[in-house]
Protein backbone atom coordinates (compact mmCIF):
# COMPACT_ATOMS: atom_id res chain seq x y z
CA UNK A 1 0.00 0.00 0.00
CA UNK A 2 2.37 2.55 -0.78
CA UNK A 3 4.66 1.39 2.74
CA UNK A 4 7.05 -0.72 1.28
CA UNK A 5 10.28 1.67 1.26
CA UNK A 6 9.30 3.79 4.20
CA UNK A 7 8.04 1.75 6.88
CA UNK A 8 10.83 1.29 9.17
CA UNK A 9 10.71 4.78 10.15
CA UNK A 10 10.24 5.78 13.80
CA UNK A 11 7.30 9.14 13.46
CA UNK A 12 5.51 11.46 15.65
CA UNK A 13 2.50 10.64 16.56
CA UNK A 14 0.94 13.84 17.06
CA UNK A 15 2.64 15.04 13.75
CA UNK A 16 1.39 12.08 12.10
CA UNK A 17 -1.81 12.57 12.91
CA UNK A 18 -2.34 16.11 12.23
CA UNK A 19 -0.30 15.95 8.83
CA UNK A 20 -0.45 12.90 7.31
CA UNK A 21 -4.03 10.76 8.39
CA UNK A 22 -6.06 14.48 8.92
CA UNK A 23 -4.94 15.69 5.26
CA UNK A 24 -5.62 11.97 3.78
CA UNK A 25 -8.74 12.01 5.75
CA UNK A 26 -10.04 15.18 4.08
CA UNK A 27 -9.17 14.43 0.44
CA UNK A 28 -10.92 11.39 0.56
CA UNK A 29 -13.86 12.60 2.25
CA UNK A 30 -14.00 15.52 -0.92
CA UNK A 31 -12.83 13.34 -3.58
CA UNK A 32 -15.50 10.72 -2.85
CA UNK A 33 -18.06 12.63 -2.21
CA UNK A 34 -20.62 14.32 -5.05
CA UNK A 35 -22.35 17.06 -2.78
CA UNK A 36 -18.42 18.63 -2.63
CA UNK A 37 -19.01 19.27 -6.35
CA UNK A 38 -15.40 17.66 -6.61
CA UNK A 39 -15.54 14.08 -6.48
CA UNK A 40 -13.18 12.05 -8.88
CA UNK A 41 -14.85 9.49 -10.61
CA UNK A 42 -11.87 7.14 -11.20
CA UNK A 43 -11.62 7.43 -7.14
CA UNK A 44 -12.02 4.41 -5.18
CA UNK A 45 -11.51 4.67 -1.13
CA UNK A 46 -7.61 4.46 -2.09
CA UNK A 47 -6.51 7.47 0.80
CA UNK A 48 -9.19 5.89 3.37
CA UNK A 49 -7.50 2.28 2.98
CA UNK A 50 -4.06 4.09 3.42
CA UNK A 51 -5.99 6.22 6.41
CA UNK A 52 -6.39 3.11 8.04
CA UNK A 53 -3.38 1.56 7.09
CA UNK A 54 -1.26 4.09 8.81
CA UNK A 55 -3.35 5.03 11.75
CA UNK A 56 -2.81 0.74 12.29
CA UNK A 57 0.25 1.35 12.58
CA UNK A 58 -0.12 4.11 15.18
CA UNK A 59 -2.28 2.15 17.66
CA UNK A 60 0.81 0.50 19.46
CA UNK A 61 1.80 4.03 20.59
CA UNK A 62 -1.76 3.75 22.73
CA UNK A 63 -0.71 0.40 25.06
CA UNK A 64 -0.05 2.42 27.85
CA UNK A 65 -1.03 1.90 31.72
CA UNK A 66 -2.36 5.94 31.79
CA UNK A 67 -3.77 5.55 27.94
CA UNK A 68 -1.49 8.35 27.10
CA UNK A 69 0.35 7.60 23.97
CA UNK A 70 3.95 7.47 23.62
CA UNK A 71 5.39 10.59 21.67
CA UNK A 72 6.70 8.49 19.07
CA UNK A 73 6.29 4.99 17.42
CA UNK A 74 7.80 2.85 14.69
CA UNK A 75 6.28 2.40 11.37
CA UNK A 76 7.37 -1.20 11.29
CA UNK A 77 8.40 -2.51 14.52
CA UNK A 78 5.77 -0.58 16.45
CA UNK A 79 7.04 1.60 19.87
CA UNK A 80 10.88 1.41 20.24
CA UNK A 81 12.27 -0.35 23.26
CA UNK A 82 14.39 3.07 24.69
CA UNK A 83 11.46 5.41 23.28
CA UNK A 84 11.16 8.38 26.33
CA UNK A 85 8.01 8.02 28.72
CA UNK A 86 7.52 11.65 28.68
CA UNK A 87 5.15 13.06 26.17
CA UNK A 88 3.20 16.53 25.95
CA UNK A 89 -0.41 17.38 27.25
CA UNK A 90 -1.04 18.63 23.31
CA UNK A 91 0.56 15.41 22.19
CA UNK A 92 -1.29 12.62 23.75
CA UNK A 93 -4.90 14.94 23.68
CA UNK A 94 -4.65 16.26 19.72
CA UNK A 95 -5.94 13.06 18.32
CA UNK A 96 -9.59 12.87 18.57
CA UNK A 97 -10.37 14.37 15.89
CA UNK A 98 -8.46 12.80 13.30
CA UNK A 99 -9.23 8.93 14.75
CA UNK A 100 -12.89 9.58 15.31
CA UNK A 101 -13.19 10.22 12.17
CA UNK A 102 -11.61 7.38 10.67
CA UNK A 103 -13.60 4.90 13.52
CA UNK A 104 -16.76 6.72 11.66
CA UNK A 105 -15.78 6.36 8.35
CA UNK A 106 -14.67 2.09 8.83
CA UNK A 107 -17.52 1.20 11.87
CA UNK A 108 -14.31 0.12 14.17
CA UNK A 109 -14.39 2.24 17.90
CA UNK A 110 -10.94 1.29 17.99
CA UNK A 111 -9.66 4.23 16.65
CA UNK A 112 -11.83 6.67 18.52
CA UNK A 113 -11.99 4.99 21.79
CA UNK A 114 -8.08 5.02 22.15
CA UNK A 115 -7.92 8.34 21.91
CA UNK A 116 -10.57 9.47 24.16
CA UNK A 117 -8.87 7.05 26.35
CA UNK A 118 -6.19 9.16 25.87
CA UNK A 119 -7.93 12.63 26.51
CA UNK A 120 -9.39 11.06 29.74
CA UNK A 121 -6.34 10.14 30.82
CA UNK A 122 -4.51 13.58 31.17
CA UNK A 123 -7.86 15.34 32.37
CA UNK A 124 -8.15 12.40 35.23
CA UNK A 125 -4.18 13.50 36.51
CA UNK A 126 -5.43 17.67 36.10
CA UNK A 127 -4.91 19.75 39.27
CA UNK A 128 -7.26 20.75 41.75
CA UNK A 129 -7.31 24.01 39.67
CA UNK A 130 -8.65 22.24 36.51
CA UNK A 131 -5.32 23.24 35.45
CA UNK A 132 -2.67 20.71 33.09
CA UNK A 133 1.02 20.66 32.70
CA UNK A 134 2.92 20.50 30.05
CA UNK A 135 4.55 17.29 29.56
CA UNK A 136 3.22 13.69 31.00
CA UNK A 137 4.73 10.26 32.33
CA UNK A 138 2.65 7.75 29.98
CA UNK A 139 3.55 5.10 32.04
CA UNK A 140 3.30 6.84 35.80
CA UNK A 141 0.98 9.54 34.70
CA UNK A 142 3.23 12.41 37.09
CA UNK A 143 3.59 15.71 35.95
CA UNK A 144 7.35 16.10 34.74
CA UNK A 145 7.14 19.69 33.77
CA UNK A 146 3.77 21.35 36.13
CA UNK A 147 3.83 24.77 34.07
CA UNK A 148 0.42 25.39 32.80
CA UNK A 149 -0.74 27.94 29.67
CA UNK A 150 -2.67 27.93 26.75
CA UNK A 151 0.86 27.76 24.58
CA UNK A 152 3.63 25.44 23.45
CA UNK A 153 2.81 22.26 24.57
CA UNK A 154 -0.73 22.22 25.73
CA UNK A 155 -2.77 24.42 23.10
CA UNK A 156 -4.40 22.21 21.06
CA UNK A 157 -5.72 19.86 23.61
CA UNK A 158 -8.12 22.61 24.19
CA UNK A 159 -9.13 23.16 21.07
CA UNK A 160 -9.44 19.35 20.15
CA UNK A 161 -12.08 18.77 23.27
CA UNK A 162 -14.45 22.21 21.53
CA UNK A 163 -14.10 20.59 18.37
CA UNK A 164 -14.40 17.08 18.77
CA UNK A 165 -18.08 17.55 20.75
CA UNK A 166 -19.04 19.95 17.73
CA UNK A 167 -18.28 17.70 15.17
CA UNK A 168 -19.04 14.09 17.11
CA UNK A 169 -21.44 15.63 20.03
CA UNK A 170 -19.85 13.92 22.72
CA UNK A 171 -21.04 15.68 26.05
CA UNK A 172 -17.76 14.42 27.56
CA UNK A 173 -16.00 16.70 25.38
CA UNK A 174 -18.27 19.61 26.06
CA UNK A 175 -18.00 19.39 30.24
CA UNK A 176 -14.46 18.80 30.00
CA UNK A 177 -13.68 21.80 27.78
CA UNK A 178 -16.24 24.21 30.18
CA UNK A 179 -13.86 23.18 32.99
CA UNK A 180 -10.97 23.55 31.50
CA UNK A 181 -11.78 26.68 29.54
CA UNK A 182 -12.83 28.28 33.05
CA UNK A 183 -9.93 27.37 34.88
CA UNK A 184 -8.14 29.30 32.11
CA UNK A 185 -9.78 31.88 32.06
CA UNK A 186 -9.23 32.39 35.78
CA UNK A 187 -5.84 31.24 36.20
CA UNK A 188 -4.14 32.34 32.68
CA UNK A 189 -5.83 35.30 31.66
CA UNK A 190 -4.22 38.73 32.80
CA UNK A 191 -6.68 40.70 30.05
CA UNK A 192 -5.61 41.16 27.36
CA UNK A 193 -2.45 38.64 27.72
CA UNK A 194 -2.34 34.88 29.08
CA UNK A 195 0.50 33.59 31.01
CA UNK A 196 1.93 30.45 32.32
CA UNK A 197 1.16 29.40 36.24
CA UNK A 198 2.01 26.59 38.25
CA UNK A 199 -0.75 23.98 37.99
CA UNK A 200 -1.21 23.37 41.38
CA UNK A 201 -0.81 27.08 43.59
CA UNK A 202 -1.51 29.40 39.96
CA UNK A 203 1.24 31.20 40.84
CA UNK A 204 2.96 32.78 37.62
CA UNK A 205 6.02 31.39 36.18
CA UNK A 206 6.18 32.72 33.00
CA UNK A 207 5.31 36.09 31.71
CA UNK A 208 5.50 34.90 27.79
CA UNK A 209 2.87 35.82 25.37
CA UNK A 210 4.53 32.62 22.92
CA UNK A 211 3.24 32.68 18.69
CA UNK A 212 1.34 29.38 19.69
CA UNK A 213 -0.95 31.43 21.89
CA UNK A 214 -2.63 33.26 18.90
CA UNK A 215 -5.03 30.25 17.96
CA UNK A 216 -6.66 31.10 21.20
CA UNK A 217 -9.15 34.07 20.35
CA UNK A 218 -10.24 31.88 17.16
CA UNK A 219 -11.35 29.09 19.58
CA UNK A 220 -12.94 31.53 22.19
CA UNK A 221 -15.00 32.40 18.78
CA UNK A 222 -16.29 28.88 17.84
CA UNK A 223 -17.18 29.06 21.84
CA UNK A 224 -19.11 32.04 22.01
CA UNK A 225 -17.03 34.18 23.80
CA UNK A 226 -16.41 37.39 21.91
CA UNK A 227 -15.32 40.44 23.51
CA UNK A 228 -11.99 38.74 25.38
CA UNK A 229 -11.28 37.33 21.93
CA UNK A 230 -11.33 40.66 20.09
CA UNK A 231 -9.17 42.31 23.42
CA UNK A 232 -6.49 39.51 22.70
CA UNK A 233 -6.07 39.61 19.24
CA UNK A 234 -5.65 43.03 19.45
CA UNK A 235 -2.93 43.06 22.03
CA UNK A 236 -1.08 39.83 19.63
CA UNK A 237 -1.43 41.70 16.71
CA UNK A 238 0.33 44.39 18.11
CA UNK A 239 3.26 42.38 18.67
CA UNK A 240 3.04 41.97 15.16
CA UNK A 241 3.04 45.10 13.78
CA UNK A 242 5.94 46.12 16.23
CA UNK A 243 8.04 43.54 14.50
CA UNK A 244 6.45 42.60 11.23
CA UNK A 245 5.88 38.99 12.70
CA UNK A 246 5.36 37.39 15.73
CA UNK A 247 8.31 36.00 17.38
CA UNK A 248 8.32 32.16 19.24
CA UNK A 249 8.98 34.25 22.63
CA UNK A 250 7.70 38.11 23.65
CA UNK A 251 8.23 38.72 27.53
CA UNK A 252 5.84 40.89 28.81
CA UNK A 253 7.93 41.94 31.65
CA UNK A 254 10.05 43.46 29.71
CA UNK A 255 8.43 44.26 26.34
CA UNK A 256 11.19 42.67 24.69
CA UNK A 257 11.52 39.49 22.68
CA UNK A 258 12.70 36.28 24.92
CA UNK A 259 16.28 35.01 24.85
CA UNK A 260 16.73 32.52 22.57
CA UNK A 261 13.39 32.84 20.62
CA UNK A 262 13.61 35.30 17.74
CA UNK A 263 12.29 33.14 15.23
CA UNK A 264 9.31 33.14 12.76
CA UNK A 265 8.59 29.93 11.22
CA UNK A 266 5.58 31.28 9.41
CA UNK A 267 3.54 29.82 11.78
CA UNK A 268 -0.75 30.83 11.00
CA UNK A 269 -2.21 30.90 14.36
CA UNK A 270 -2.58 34.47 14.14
CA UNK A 271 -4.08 34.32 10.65
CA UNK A 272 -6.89 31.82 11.63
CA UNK A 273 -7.80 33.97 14.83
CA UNK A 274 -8.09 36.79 12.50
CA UNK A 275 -10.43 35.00 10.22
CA UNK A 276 -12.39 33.83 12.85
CA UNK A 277 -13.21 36.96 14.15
CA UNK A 278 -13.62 38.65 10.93
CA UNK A 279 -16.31 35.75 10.33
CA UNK A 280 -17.92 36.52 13.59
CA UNK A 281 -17.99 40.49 13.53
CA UNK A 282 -17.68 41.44 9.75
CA UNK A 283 -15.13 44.12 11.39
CA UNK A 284 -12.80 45.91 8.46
CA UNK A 285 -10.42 45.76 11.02
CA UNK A 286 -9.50 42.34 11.09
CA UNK A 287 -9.02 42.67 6.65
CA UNK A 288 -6.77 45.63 7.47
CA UNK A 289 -4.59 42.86 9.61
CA UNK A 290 -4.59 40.21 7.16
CA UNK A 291 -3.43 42.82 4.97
CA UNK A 292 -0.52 43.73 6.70
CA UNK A 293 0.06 40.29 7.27
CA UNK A 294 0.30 39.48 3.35
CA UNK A 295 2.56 42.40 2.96
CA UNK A 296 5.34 40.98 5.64
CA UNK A 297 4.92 37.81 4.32
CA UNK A 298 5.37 39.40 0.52
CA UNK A 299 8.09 41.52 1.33
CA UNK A 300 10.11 40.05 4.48
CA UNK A 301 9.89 35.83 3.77
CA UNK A 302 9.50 35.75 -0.02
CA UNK A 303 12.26 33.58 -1.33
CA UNK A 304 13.24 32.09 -4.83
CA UNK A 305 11.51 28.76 -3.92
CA UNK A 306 8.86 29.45 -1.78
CA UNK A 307 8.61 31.31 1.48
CA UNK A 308 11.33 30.92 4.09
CA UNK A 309 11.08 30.72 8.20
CA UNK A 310 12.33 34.23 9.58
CA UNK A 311 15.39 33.73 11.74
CA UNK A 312 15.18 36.88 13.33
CA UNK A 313 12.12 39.25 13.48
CA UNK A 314 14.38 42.67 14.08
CA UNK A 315 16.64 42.02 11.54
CA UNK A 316 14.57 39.88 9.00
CA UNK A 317 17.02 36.90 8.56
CA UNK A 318 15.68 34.30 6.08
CA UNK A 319 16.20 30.62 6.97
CA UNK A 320 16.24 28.11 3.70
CA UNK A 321 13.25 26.44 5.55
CA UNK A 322 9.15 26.07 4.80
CA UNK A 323 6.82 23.92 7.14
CA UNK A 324 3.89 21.59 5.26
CA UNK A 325 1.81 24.01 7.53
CA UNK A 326 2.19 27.43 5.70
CA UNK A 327 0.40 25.86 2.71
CA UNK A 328 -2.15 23.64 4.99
CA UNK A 329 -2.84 26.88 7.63
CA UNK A 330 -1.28 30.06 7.33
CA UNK A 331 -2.30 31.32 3.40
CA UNK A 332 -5.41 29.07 3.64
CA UNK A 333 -6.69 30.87 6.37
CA UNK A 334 -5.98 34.40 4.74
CA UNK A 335 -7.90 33.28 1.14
CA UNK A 336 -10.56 32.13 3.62
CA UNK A 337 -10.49 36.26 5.22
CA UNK A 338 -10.12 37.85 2.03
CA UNK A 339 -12.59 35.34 0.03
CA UNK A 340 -15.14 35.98 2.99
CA UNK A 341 -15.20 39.85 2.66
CA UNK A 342 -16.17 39.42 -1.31
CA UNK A 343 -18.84 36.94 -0.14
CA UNK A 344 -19.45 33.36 0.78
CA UNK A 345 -18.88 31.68 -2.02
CA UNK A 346 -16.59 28.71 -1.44
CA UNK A 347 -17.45 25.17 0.33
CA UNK A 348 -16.40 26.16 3.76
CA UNK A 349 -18.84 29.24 3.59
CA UNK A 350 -21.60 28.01 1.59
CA UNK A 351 -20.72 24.22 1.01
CA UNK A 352 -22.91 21.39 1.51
CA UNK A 353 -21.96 20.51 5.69
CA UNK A 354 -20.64 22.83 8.24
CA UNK A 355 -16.84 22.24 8.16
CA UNK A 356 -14.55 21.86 11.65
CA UNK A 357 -11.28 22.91 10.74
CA UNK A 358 -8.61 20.15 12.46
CA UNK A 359 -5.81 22.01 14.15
CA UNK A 360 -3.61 21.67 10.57
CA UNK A 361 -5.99 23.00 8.64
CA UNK A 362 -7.72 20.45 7.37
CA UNK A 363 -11.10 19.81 6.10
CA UNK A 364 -13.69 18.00 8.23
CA UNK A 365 -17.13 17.78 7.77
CA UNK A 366 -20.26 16.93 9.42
CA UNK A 367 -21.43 14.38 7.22
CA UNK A 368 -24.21 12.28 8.09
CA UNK A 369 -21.42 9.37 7.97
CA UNK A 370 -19.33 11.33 10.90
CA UNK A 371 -21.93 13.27 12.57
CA UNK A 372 -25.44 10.78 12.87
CA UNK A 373 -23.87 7.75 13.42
CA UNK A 374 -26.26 7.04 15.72
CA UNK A 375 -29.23 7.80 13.75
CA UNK A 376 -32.10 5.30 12.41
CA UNK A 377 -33.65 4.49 9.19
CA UNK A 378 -36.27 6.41 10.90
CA UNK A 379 -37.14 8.44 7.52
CA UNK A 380 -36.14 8.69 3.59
CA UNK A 381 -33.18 9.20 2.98
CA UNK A 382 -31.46 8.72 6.38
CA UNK A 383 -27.81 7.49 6.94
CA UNK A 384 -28.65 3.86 7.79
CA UNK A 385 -26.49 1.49 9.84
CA UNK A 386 -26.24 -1.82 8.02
CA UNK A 387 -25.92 -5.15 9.88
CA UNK A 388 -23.17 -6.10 12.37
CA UNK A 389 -22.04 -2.57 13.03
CA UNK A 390 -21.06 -2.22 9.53
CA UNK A 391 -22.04 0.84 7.57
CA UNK A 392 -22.60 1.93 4.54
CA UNK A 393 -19.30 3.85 2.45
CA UNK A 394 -20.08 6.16 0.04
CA UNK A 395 -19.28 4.22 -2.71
CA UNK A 396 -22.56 2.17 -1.15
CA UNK A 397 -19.82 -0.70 -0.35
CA UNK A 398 -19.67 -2.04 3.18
CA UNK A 399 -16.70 -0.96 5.03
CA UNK A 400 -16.15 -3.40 8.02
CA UNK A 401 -14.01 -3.68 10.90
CA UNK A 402 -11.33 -5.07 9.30
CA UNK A 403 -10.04 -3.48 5.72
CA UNK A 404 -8.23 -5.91 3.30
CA UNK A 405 -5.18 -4.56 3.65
CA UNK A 406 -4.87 -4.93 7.30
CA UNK A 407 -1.96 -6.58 8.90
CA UNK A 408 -1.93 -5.65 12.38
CA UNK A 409 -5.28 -5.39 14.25
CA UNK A 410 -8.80 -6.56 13.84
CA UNK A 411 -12.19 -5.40 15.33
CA UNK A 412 -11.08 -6.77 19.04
CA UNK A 413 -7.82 -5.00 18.98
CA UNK A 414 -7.84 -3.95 23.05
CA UNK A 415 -5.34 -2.06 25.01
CA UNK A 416 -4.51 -3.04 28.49
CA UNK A 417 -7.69 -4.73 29.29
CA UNK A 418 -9.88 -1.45 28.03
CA UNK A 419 -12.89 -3.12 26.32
CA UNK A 420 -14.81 -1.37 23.95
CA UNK A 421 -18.24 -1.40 23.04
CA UNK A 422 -19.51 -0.27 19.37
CA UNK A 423 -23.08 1.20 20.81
CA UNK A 424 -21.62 3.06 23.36
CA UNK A 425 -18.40 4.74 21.36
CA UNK A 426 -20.33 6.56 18.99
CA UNK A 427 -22.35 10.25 19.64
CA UNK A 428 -24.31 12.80 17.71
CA UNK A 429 -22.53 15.93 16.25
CA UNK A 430 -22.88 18.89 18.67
CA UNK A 431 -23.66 20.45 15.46
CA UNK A 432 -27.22 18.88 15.49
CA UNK A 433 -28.24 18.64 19.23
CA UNK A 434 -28.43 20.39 21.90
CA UNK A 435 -27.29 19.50 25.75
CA UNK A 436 -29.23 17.57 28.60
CA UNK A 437 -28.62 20.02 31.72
CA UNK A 438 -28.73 18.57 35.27
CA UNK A 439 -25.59 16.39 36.05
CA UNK A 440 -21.90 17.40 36.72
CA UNK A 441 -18.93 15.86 34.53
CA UNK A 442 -18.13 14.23 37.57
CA UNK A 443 -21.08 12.77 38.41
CA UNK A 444 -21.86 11.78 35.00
CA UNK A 445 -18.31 10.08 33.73
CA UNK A 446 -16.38 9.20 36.96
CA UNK A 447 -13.76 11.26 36.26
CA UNK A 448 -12.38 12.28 39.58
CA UNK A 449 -8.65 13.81 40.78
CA UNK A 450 -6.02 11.12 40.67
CA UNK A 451 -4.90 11.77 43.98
CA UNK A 452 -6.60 9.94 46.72
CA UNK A 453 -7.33 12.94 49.24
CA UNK A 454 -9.28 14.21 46.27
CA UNK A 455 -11.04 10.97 45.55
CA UNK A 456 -13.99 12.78 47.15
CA UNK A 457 -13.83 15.86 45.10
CA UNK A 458 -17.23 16.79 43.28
CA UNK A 459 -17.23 19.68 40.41
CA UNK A 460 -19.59 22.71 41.24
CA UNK A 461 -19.51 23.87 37.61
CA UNK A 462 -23.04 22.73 36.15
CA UNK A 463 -23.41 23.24 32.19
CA UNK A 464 -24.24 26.73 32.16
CA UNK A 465 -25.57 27.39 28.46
CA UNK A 466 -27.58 26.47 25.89
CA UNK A 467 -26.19 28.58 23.05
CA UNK A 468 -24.06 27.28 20.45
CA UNK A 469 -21.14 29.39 18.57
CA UNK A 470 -21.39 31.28 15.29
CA UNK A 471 -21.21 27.76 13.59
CA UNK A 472 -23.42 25.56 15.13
CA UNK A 473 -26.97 25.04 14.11
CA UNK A 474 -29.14 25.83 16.95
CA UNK A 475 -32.63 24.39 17.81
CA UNK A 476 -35.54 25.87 18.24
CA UNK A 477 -35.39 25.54 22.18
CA UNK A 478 -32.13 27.52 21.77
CA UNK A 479 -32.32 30.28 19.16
CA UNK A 480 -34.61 32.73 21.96
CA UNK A 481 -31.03 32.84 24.17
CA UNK A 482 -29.22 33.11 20.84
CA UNK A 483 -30.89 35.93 19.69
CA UNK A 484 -30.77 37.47 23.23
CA UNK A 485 -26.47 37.50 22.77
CA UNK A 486 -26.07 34.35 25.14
CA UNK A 487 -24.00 32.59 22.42
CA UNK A 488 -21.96 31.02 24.46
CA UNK A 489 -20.91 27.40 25.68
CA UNK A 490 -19.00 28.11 28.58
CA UNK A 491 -19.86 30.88 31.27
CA UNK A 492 -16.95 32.57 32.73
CA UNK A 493 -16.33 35.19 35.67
CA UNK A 494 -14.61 38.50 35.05
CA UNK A 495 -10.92 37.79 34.57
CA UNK A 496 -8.17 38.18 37.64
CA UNK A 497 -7.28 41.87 38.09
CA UNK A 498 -4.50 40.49 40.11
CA UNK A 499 -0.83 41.39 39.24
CA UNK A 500 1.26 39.39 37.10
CA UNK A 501 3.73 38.34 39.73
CA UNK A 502 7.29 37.85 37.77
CA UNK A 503 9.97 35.93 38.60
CA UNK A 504 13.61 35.56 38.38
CA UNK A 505 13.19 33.16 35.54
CA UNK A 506 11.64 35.36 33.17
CA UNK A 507 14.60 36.68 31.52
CA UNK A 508 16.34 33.03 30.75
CA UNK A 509 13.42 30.62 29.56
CA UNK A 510 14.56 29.34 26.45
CA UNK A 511 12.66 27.12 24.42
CA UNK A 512 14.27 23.96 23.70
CA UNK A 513 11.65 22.02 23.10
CA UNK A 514 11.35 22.81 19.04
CA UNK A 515 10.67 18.82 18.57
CA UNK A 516 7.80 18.84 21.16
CA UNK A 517 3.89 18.44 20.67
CA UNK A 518 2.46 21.78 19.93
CA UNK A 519 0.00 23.25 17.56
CA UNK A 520 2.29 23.26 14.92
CA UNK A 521 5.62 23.07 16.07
């Protein structure tokens, strides 16, 4: 299947993921599909079998006693015997997305249970804050670096719980994210700027704003929550217009870029914040950004081949370098602003299924294949089930547990004992359905503190809204609070107006971590 001369290779997971199985993911779900308007007729199911080919391949990196997935895993041989322990809190909780989809696509759970696994796992170890760290023990599930933030290292776990109950409707998702979201908001937001705390006592380590933050005010959009999104992006875009690009590192003690982080790697988080907002306001603002955005990019990493990563953001050095995720993210996002402003005319705007964007950039959509697979042959037309927890492809061939070309797992492929259960792994998008009020997360999943003096611990937080975001479809019961500007799905107090307390470490942090789980790092 395409493997033969690269499959003793030793990959990141997370990268893996996000790159490789999200991008073949999306072109198969467009190519095969004739409400896209750009199916290929000759096309048949080839990227899905090589989805599930190399996501196979992945699901050693799962066996874990915590669930947590090692960083890393072998093509070929599976996990390597001296692979490290230690992975990152975006690492091990950025794949939900990604597998869900391909578990709805082929009817096996596997896929999408081992990575909720996985997201369970590092939300069952949080703090009594509902705060994370950074980077994990797979195998004892301690904290090995306790700093907490919104940036490098952690980021898109938040974004993957929003987006995985919007596009699968998973409640867990929802009451996890609320939590989390309002922890953050308490502990990490100095308005406009967020900043990293120990996860236990919230006590602030690091006054960084870091280029990894900017995806945030996108996701407070798709949550609802406006105004702190607009005061954010204003105080990150002014970091860019200071320098002409945002560098890895800006200390906010000292208004001055951090040691040892001077680099733009054209990274688009800024970009898709700015398109987010300009979707949810229509502001001429946010075009005036992506404006001077384009021009930096035109005039400051324009290169013979391509575009290059800025060494330095004072002096404009060039490095010979271009990530996959300047073509996936960062000028995707600014056709999307520009394209938007003429009018909605392309399938993300006015296509056939509301689209979740995965945290590269790819295409996902809310099919009746990914988002009802729970739903009956209750009327005409209806995405049916078919017999033995098969479904139906959309070729109308069956895809069952097990694809042809599979060599390494089957339908009863089970890590450490987990069992899972095809009735139970599968939800509704959050896209079509609203929420049941009444229990806690805690009370609801069992998810309690992993320490035992906490064992007793029971959340106050109670789902607080029933508004969806600027992209979900609301029901009827919901469009009154809608209309009244409750559009939100979390409910948050006013921020902290305490200080930012600095220490003696804020002038030496350097990030050495380039080969760690972040957005897109």
């Amino acid at each position: 299947m395409g493997w033969q001369k690269c499959q003793d290779k030793t990959v990141s997971v997370f990268e893996t993921t996000i790159r490789v199985l999200g991008g073949l993911l999306s072109a198969h779900l467009i190519a095969s599909d004739y409400a896209t308007g750009m199916k290929i007729q000759s096309y048949d199911d080839q990227l899905l079998h090589l989805s599930v080919d190399l996501a196979q391949r992945m699901l050693p990196a799962f066996d874990t006693p915590t669930g947590i997935p090692f960083g890393s895993v072998n093509l070929l041989h599976g996990v390597d015997e001296d692979e490290s322990k230690i992975t990152s809190t975006a690492g091990g909780g950025t794949l939900t997305l990604e597998f869900g989809v391909l578990s709805r696509l082929t009817g096996n759970p596997v896929f999408e249970q081992v990575t909720k696994n996985a997201v369970r796992g590092i939300w069952a170890r949080r703090s009594k804050l509902n705060l994370v760290g950074a980077h994990i023990n797979v195998f004892t599930g301690e904290w090995t670096q306790k700093d907490a933030g919104i940036g490098t290292s952690i980021d898109s776990f938040y974004e993957y719980l929003l987006k995985a109950y919007l596009l699968f409707g998973d409640e867990e998702y929802l009451y996890i994210f609320q939590e989390a979201y309002k922890a953050a908001m308490k502990y990490l937001h100095h308005d406009p700027w967020y900043v990293e705390v120990n996860m236990n006592s919230g006590t602030t380590v690091w006054p960084l704003f870091n280029s990894l933050q900017a995806f945030w005010p996108g996701l407070q959009v798709l949550a609802g929550d406006i105004d702190p999104a607009i005061r954010t992006h204003h105080a990150f875009f002014s970091v860019w217009k200071r320098y002409g690009f945002t560098p890895e590192g800006f200390n906010l003690a000292t208004s001055n870029i951090q040691n040892g982080q001077r680099s733009y790697p054209l990274r688009p988080e800024l970009m898709e914040s700015t398109y987010w907002l300009f979707k949810a306001t229509r502001d001429p603002r946010y075009l005036d950004a992506g404006r001077d955005m384009v021009a930096s990019l035109q005039y400051g990493a324009r290169c013979p081949c391509g575009y290059c990563h800025i060494e330095d953001v004072e002096s404009h050095k060039q490095d010979d370098h271009m990530e996959s995720f300047f073509l996936a993210e960062t000028v995707k996002y600014l056709w999307l602003l520009f394209d938007l402003a003429i009018g909605p005319d392309n399938i993300v705007e006015n296509g056939p299924y509301k689209y979740i964007f995965s945290t590269e950039g790819h295409l996902l959509p809310a099919t009746p294949e990914i988002a009802l697979v729970n739903e009956h042959c209750s009327y005409f037309g209806a995405f049916c089930k078919g017999e033995g927890g098969q479904i139906y492809g959309t070729k109308g061939t069956l895809l069952g547990h097990q694809e042809a070309n599979d060599t390494r797992s089957d339908s009863k492929w089970v890590l450490s004992g987990q069992h899972v259960n095809l009735k139970d792994s599968f939800a509704t998008s959050g896209f079509i359905k609203g929420q049941c009020l009444g229990l806690t997360h805690g009370q609801k999943f069992g998810i309690a503190y992993s320490d035992e003096e906490d064992s007793a611990y029971e959340h106050e937080s109670k789902i607080q809204a029933q508004g969806h975001s600027v992209i979900v479809i609301p029901s009827a019961a919901t469009r009154q609070s809608v209309d009244s500007g409750e559009n939100k799905l979390i409910d948050t107090k006013e921020p902290s107006e305490s200080p930012i307390t600095i220490t003696n470490r804020t002038e030496n942090k350097v990030d050495n971590v380039s080969e760690q789980n972040s957005t897109d790092s």
